[in-house]
N, C-alpha and C. Protein backbone atom coordinates (compact mmCIF):
# COMPACT_ATOMS: atom_id res chain seq x y z
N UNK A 1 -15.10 53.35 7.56
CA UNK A 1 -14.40 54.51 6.99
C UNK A 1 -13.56 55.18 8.09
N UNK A 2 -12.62 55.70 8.01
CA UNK A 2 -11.29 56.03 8.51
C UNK A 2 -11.59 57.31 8.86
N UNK A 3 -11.68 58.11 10.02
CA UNK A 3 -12.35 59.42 10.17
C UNK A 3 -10.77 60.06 9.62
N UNK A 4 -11.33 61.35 9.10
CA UNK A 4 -10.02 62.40 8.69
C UNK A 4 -9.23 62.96 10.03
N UNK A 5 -7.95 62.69 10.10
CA UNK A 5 -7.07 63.18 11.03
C UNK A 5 -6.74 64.85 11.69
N UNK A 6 -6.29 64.92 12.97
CA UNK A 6 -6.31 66.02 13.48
C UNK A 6 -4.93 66.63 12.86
N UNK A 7 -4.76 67.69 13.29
CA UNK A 7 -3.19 68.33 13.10
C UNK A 7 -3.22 69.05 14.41
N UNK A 8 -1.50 68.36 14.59
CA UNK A 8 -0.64 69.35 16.15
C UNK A 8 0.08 69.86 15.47
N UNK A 9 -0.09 70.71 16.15
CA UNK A 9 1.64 71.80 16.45
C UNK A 9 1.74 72.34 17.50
N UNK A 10 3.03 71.67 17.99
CA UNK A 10 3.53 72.44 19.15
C UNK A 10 5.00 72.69 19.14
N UNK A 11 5.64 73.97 19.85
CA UNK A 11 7.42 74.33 19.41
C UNK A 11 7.00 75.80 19.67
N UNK A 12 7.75 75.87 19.24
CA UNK A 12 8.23 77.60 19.50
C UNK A 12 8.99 77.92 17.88
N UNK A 13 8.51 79.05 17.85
CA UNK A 13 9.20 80.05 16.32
C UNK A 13 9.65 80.87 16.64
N UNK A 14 10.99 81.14 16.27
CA UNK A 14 11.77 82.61 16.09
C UNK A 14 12.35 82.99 15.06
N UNK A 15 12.58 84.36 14.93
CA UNK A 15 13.10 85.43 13.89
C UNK A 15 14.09 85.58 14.74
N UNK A 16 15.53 85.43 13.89
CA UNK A 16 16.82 86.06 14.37
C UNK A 16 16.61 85.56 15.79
N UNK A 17 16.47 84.97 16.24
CA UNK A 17 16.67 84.00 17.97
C UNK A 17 15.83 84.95 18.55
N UNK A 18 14.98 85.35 18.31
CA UNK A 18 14.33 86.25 18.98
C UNK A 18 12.78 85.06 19.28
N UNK A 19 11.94 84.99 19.80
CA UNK A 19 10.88 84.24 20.09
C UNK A 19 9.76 84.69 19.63
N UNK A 20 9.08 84.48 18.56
CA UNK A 20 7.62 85.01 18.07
C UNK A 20 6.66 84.53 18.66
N UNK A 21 6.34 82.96 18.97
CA UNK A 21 5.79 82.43 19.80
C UNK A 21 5.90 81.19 20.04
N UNK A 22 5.34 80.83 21.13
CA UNK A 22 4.95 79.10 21.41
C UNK A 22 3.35 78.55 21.11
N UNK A 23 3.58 77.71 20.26
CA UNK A 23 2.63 76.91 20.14
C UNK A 23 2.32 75.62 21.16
N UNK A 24 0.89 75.29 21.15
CA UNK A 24 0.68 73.61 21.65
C UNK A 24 -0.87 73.52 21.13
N UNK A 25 -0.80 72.98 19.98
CA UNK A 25 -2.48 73.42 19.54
C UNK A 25 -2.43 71.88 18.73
N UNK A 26 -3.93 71.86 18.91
CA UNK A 26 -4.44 70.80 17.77
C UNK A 26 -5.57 71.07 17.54
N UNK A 27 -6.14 71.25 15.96
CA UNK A 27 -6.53 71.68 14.93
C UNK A 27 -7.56 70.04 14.82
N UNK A 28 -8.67 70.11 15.30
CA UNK A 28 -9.77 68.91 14.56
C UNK A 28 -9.86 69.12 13.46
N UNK A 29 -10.12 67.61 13.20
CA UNK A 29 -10.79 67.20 11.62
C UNK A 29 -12.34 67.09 11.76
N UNK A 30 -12.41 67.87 10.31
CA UNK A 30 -13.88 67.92 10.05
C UNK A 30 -14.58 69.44 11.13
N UNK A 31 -13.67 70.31 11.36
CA UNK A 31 -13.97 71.33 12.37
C UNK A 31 -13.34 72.71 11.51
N UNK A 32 -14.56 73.87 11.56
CA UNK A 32 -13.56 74.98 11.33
C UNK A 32 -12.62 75.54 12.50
N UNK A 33 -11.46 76.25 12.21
CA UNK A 33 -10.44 76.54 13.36
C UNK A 33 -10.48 78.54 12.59
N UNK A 34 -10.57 79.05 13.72
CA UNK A 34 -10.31 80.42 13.21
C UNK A 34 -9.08 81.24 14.46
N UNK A 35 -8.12 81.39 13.53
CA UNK A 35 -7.21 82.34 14.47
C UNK A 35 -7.05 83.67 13.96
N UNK A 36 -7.33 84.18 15.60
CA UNK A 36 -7.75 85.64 16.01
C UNK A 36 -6.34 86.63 16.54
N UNK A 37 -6.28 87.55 16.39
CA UNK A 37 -4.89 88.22 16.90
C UNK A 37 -4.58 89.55 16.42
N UNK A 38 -3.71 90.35 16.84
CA UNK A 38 -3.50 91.75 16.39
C UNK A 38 -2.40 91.33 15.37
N UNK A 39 -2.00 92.11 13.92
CA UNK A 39 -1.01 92.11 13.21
C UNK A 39 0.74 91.86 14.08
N UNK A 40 1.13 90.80 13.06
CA UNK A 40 2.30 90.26 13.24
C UNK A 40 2.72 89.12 14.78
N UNK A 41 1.41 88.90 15.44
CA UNK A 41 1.48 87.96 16.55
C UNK A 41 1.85 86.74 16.26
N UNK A 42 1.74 86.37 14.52
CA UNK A 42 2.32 84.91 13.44
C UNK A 42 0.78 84.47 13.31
N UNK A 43 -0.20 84.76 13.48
CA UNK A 43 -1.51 84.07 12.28
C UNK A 43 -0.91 83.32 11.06
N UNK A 44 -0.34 84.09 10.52
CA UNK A 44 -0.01 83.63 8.97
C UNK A 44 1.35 82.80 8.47
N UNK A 45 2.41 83.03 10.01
CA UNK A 45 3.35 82.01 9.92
C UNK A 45 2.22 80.83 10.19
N UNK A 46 1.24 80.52 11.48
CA UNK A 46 1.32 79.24 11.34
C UNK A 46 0.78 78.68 10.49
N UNK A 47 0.03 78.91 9.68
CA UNK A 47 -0.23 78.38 8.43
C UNK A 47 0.59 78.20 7.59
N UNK A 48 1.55 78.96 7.36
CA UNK A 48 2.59 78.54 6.29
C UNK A 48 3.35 77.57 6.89
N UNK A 49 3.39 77.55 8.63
CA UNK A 49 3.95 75.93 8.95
C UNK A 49 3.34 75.23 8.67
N UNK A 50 2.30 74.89 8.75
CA UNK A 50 1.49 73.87 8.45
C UNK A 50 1.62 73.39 6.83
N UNK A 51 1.81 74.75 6.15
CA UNK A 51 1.68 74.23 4.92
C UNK A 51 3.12 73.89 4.28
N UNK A 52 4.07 74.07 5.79
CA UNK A 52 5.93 73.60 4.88
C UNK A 52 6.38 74.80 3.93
N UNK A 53 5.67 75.85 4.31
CA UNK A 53 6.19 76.83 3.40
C UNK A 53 7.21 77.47 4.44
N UNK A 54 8.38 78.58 3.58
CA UNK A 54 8.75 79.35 4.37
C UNK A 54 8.43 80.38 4.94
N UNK A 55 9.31 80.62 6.50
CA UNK A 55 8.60 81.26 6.91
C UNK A 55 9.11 82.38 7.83
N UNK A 56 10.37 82.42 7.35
CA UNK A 56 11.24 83.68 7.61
C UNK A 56 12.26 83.60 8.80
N UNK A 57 11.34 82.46 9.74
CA UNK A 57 12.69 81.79 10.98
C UNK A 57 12.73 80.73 11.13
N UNK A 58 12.67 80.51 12.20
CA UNK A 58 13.13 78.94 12.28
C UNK A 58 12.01 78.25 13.74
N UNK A 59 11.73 77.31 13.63
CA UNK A 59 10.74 76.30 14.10
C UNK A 59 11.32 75.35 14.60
N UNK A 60 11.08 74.86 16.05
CA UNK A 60 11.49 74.21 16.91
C UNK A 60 10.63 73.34 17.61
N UNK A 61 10.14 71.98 17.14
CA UNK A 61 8.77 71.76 17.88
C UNK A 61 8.42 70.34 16.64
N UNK A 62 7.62 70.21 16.44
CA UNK A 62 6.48 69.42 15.67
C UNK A 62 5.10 69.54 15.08
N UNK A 63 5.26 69.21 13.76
CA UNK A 63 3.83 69.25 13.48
C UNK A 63 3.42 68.12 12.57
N UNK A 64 2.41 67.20 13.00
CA UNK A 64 1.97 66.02 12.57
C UNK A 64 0.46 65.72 12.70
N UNK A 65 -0.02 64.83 12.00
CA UNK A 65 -1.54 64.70 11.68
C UNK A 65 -1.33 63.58 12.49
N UNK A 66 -2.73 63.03 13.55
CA UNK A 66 -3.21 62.25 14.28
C UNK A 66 -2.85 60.91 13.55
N UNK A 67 -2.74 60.55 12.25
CA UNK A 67 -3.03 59.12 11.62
C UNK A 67 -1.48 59.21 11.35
N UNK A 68 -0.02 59.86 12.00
CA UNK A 68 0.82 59.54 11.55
C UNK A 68 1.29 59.42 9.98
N UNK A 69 0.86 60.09 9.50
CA UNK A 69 1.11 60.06 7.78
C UNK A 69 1.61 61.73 7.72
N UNK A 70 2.45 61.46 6.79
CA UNK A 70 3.03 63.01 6.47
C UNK A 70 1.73 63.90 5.72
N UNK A 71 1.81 65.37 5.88
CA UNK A 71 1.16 66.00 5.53
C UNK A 71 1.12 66.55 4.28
N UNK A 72 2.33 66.50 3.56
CA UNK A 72 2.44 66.81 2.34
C UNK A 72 1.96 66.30 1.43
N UNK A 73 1.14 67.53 0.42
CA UNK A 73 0.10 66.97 -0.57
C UNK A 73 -1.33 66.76 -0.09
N UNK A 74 -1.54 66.48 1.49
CA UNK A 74 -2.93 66.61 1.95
C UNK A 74 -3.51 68.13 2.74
N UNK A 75 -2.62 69.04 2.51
CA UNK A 75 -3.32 70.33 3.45
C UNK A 75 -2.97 71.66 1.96
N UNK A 76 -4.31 72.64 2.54
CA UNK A 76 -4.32 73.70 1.71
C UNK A 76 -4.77 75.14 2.07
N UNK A 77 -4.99 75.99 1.71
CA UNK A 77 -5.76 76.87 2.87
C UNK A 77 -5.79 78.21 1.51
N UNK A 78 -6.71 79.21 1.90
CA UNK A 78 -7.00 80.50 0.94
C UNK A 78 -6.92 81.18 1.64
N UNK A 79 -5.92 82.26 1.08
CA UNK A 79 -5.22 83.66 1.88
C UNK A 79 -6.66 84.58 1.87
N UNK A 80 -5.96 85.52 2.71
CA UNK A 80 -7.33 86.53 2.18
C UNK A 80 -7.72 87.27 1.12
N UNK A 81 -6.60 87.49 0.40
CA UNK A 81 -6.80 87.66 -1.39
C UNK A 81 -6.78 86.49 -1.79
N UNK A 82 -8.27 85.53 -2.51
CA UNK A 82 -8.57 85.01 -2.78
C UNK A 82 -7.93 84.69 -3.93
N UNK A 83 -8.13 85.53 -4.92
CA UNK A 83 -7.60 85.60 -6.22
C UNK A 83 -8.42 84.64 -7.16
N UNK A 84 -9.32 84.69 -7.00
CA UNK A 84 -10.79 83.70 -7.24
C UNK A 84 -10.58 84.21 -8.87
N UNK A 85 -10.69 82.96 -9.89
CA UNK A 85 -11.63 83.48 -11.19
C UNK A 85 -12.85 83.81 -11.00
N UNK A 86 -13.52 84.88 -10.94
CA UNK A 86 -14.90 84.76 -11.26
C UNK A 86 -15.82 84.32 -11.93
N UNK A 87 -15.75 84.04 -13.07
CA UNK A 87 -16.18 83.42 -13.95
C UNK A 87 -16.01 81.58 -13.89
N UNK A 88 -15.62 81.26 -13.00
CA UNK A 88 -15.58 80.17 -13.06
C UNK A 88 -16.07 79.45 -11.51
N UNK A 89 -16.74 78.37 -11.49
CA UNK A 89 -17.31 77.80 -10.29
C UNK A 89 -16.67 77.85 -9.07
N UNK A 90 -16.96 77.08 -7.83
CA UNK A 90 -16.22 76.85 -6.84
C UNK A 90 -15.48 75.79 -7.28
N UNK A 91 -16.15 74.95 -7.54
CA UNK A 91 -14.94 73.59 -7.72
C UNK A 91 -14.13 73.69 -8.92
N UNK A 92 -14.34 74.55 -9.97
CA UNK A 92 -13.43 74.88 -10.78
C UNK A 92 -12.12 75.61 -10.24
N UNK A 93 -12.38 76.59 -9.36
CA UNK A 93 -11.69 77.51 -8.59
C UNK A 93 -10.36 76.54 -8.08
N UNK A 94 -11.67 75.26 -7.31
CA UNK A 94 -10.60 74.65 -6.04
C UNK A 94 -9.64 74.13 -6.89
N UNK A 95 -10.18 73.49 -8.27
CA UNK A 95 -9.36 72.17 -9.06
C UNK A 95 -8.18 73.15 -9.75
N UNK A 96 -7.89 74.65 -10.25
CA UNK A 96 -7.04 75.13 -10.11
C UNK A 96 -5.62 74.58 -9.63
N UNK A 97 -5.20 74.35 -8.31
CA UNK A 97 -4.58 73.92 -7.63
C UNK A 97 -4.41 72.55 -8.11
């Protein structure tokens, strides 16, 4: 069996050419990752890089999973408003999506 792949990112992000930050990180598989920081340091851009969403500037750098396969369609993540049915299970919740 094929162990599940890591994710890099490394580059730099800016708003209006301005520099929000530099990345060089890789994210294990099969590991929780928790990022820590004061409001607006980009917590929540890099997740939306990761997830190919937009993200208000522009990204300069790379981000790719260890097994070379594109990421799209394999990554997901829950904001902090959940927005959970209650009434309905976890895996009902997840299959939502």
């Amino acid at each position: 069996m094929t162990p599940p792949p890591a994710l890099r990112l490394t580059g730099q992000h800016r708003i209006d050419a301005r520099p929000l930050f530099d990345v060089d990180m890789t994210l294990a598989a099969g590991a929780w990752t928790c990022l820590l920081g004061p409001s607006g340091v980009g917590k929540s851009t890099v997740l939306r890089l990761l997830l190919g969403l937009e993200t208000g500037g522009a990204f300069d750098g790379t981000i790719a999973a260890s097994d070379g396969q594109p990421l799209a369609g394999r990554i997901s993540y829950m904001a902090q408003s959940d927005l959970l049915l209650p009434w309905l299970t976890v895996i009902e919740n997840i299959m939502i999506g």
